[in-house]
C-alpha atoms as a PDB file:
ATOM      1  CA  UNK A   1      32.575  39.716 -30.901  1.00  0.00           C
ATOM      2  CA  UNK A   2      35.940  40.563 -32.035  1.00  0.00           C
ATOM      3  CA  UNK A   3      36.945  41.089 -35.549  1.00  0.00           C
ATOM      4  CA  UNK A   4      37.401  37.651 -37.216  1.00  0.00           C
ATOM      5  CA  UNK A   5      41.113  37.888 -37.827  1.00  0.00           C
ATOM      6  CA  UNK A   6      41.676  39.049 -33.883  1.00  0.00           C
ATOM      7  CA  UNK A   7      39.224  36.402 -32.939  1.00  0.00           C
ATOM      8  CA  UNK A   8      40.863  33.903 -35.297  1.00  0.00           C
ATOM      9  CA  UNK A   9      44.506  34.895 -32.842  1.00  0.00           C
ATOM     10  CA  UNK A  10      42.313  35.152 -29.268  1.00  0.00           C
ATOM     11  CA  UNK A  11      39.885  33.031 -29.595  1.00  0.00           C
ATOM     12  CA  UNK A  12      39.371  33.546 -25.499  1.00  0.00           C
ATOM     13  CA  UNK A  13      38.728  37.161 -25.651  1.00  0.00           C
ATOM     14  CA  UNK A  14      35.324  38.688 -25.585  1.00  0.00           C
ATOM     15  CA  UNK A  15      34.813  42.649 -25.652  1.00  0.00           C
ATOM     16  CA  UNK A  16      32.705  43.631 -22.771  1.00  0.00           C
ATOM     17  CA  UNK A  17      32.083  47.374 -23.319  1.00  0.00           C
ATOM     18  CA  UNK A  18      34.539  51.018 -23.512  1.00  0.00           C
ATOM     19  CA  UNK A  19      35.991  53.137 -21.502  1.00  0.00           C
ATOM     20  CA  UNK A  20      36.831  56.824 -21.420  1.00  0.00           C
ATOM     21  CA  UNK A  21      37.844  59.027 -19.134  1.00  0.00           C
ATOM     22  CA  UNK A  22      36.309  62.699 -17.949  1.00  0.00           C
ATOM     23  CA  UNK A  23      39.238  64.931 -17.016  1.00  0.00           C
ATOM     24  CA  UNK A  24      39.324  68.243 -14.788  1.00  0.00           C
ATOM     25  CA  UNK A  25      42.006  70.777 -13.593  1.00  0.00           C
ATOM     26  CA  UNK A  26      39.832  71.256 -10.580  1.00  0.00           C
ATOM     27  CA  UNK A  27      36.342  70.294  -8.566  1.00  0.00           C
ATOM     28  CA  UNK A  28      35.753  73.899  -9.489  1.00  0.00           C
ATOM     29  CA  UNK A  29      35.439  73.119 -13.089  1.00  0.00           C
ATOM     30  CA  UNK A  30      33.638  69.568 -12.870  1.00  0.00           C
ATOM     31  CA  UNK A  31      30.575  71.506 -10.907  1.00  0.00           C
ATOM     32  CA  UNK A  32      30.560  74.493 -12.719  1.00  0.00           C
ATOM     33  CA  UNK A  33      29.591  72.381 -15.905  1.00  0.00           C
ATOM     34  CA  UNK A  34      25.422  72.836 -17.020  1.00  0.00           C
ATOM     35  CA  UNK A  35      25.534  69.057 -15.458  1.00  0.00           C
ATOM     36  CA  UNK A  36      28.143  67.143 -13.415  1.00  0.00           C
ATOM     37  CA  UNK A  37      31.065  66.132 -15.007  1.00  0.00           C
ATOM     38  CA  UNK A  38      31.180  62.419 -14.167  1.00  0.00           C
ATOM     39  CA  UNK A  39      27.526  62.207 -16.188  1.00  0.00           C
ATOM     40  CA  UNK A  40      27.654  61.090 -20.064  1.00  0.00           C
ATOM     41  CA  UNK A  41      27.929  63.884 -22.168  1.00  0.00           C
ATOM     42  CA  UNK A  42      25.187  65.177 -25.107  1.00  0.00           C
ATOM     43  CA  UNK A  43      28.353  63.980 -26.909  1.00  0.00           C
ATOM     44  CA  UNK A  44      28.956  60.110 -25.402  1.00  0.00           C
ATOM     45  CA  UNK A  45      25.130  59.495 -25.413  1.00  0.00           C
ATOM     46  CA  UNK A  46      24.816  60.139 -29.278  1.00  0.00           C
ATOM     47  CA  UNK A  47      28.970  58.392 -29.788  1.00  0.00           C
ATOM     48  CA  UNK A  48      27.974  55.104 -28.088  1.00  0.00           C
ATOM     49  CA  UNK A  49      25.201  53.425 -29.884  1.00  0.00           C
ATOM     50  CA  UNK A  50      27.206  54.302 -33.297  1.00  0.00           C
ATOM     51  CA  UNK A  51      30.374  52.759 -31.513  1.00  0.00           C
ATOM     52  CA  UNK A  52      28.718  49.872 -30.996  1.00  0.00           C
ATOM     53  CA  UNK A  53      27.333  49.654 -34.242  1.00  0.00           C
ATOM     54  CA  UNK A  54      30.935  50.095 -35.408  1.00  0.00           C
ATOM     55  CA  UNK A  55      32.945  47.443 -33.432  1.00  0.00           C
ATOM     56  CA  UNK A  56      30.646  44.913 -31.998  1.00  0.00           C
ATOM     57  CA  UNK A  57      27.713  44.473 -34.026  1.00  0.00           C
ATOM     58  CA  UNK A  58      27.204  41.018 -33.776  1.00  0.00           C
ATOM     59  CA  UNK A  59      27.123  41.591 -29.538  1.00  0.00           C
ATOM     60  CA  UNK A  60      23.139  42.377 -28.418  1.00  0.00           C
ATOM     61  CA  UNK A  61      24.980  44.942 -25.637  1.00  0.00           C
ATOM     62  CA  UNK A  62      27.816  46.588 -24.682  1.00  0.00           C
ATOM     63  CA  UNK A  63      28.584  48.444 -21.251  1.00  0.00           C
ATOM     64  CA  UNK A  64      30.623  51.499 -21.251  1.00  0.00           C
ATOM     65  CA  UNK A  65      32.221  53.095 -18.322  1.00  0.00           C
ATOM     66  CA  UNK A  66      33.304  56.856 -17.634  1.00  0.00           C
ATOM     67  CA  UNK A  67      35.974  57.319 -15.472  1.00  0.00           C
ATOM     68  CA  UNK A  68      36.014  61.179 -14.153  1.00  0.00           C
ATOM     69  CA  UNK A  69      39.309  62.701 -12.469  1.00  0.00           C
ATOM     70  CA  UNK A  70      40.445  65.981 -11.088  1.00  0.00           C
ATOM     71  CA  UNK A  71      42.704  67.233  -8.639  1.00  0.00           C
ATOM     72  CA  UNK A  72      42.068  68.524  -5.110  1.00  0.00           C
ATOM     73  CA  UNK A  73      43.616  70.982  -3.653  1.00  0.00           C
ATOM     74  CA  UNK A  74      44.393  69.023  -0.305  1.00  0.00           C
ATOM     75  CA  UNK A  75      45.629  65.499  -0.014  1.00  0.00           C
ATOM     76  CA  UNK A  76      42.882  62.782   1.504  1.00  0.00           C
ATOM     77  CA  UNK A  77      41.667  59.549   1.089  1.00  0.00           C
ATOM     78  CA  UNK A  78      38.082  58.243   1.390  1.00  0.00           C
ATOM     79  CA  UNK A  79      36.769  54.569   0.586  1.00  0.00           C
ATOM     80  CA  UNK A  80      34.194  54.336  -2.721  1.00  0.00           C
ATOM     81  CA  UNK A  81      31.200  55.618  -2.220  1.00  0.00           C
ATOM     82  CA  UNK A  82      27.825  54.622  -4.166  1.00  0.00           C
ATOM     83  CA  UNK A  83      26.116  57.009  -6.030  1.00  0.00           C
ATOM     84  CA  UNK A  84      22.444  56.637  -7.870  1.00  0.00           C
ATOM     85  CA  UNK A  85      20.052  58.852  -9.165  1.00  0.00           C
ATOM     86  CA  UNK A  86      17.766  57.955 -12.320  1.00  0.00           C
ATOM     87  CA  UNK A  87      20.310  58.686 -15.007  1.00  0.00           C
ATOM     88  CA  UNK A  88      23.804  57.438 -13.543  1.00  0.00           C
ATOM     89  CA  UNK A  89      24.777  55.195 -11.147  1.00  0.00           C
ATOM     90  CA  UNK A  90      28.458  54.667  -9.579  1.00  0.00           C
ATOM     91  CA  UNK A  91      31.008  55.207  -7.147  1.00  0.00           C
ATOM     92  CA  UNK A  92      33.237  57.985  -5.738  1.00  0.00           C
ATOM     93  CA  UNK A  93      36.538  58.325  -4.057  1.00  0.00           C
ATOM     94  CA  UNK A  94      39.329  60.257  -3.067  1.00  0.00           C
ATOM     95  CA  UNK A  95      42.991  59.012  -3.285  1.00  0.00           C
ATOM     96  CA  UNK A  96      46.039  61.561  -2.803  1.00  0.00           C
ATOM     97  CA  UNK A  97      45.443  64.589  -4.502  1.00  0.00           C
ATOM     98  CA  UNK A  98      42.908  62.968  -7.179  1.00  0.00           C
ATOM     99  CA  UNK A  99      39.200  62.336  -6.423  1.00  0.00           C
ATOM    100  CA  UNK A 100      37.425  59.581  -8.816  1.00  0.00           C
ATOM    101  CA  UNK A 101      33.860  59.187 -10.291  1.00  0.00           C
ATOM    102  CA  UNK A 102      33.518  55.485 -11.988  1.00  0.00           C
ATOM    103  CA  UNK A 103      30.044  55.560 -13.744  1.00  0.00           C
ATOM    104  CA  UNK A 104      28.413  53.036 -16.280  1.00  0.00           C
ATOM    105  CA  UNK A 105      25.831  53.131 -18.699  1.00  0.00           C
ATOM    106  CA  UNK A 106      25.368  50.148 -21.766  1.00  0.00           C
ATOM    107  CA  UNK A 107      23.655  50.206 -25.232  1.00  0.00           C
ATOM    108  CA  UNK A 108      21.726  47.280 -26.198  1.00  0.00           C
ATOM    109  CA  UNK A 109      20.477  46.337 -29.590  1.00  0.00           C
ATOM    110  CA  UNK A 110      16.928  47.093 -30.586  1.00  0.00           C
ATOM    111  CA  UNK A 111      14.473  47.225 -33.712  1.00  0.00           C
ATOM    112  CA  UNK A 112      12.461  49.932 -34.822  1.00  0.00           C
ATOM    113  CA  UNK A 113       8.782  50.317 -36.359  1.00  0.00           C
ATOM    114  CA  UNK A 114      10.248  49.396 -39.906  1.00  0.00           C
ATOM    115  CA  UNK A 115      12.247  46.329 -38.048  1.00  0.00           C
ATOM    116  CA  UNK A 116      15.480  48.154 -38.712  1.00  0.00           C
ATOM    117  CA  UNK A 117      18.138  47.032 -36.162  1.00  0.00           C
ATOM    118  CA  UNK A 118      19.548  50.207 -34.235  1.00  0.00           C
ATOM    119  CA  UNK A 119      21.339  50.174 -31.073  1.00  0.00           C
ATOM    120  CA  UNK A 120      20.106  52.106 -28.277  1.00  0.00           C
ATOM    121  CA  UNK A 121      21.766  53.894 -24.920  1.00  0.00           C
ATOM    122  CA  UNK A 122      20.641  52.562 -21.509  1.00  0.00           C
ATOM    123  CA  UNK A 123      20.928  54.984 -18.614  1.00  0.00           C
ATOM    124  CA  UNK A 124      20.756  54.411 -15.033  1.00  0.00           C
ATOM    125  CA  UNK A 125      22.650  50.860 -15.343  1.00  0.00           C
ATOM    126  CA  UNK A 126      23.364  49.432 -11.890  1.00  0.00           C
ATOM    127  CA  UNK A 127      27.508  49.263 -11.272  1.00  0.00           C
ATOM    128  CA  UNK A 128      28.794  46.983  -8.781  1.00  0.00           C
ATOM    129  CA  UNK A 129      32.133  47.257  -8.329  1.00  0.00           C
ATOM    130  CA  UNK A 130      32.060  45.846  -4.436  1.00  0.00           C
ATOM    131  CA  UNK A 131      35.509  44.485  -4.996  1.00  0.00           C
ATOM    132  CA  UNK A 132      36.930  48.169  -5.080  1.00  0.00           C
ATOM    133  CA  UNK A 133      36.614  49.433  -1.377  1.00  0.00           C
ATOM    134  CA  UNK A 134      38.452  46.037  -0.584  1.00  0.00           C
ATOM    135  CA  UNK A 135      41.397  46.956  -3.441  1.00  0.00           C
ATOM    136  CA  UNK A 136      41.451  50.368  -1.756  1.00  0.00           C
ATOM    137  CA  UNK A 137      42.132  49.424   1.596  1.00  0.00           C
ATOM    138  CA  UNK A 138      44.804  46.797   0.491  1.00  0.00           C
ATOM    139  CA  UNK A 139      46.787  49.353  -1.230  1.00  0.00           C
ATOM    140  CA  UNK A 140      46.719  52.115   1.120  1.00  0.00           C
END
């Protein structure tokens, strides 16, 4: 939900998640990391469930998408390709001198032993973004 005097002026709008992005000088740098770059960090997977406790508490889940960027050395272009493996999920693609990891994960609200309401991270969240590769090709 939105904050009750933004709801009170968009009524319409619902927040569906965040966003950040993941940004690198080089491919170089993004693999030499302890674990790929377009993964959540130590630091997103502890910063989203308190996020979510922060600006949409009343919402049972939020999704929350990394965007990861560097720049290649040579210019190319390659459609999205899916990605999957049991703690991310998402696409990759190269456009110009930039190549793109788009990667999702969501926190959902749960209770603990003492029925305290926490929020908790989800990895390994399915991403379909199908309508992509057909964006791609339009504007190339």
């Amino acid at each position: 939900m939105l904050a009750s005097s933004q709801a009170e002026y968009w009524p319409h709008l619902e927040l569906v998640g965040t966003f950040h992005s993941h940004p690198y000088e080089s491919l170089e740098e993004m693999k030499n990391l302890a674990g790929p770059g377009w993964k959540a960090s130590d630091g997103d997977k502890d910063h989203w469930p308190e996020i979510h406790k922060q600006i949409a508490p009343d919402q049972p889940s939020l999704a929350h998408l990394i965007v990861t960027i560097t720049e290649l050395s040579k210019r190319g272009w390659a459609l999205p390709e899916k990605f999957k493996d049991k703690n991310c999920d998402g696409y990759s693609f190269v456009t110009g001198y930039k190549k793109l990891w788009l990667t999702a994960y969501a926190t959902h609200e749960a209770y603990t032993e003492e029925e305290s309401r926490v929020f908790d991270l989800t990895e390994g969240v399915t991403l379909d973004a199908s309508s992509l590769t057909t964006r791609m090709i339009q504007n190339n």
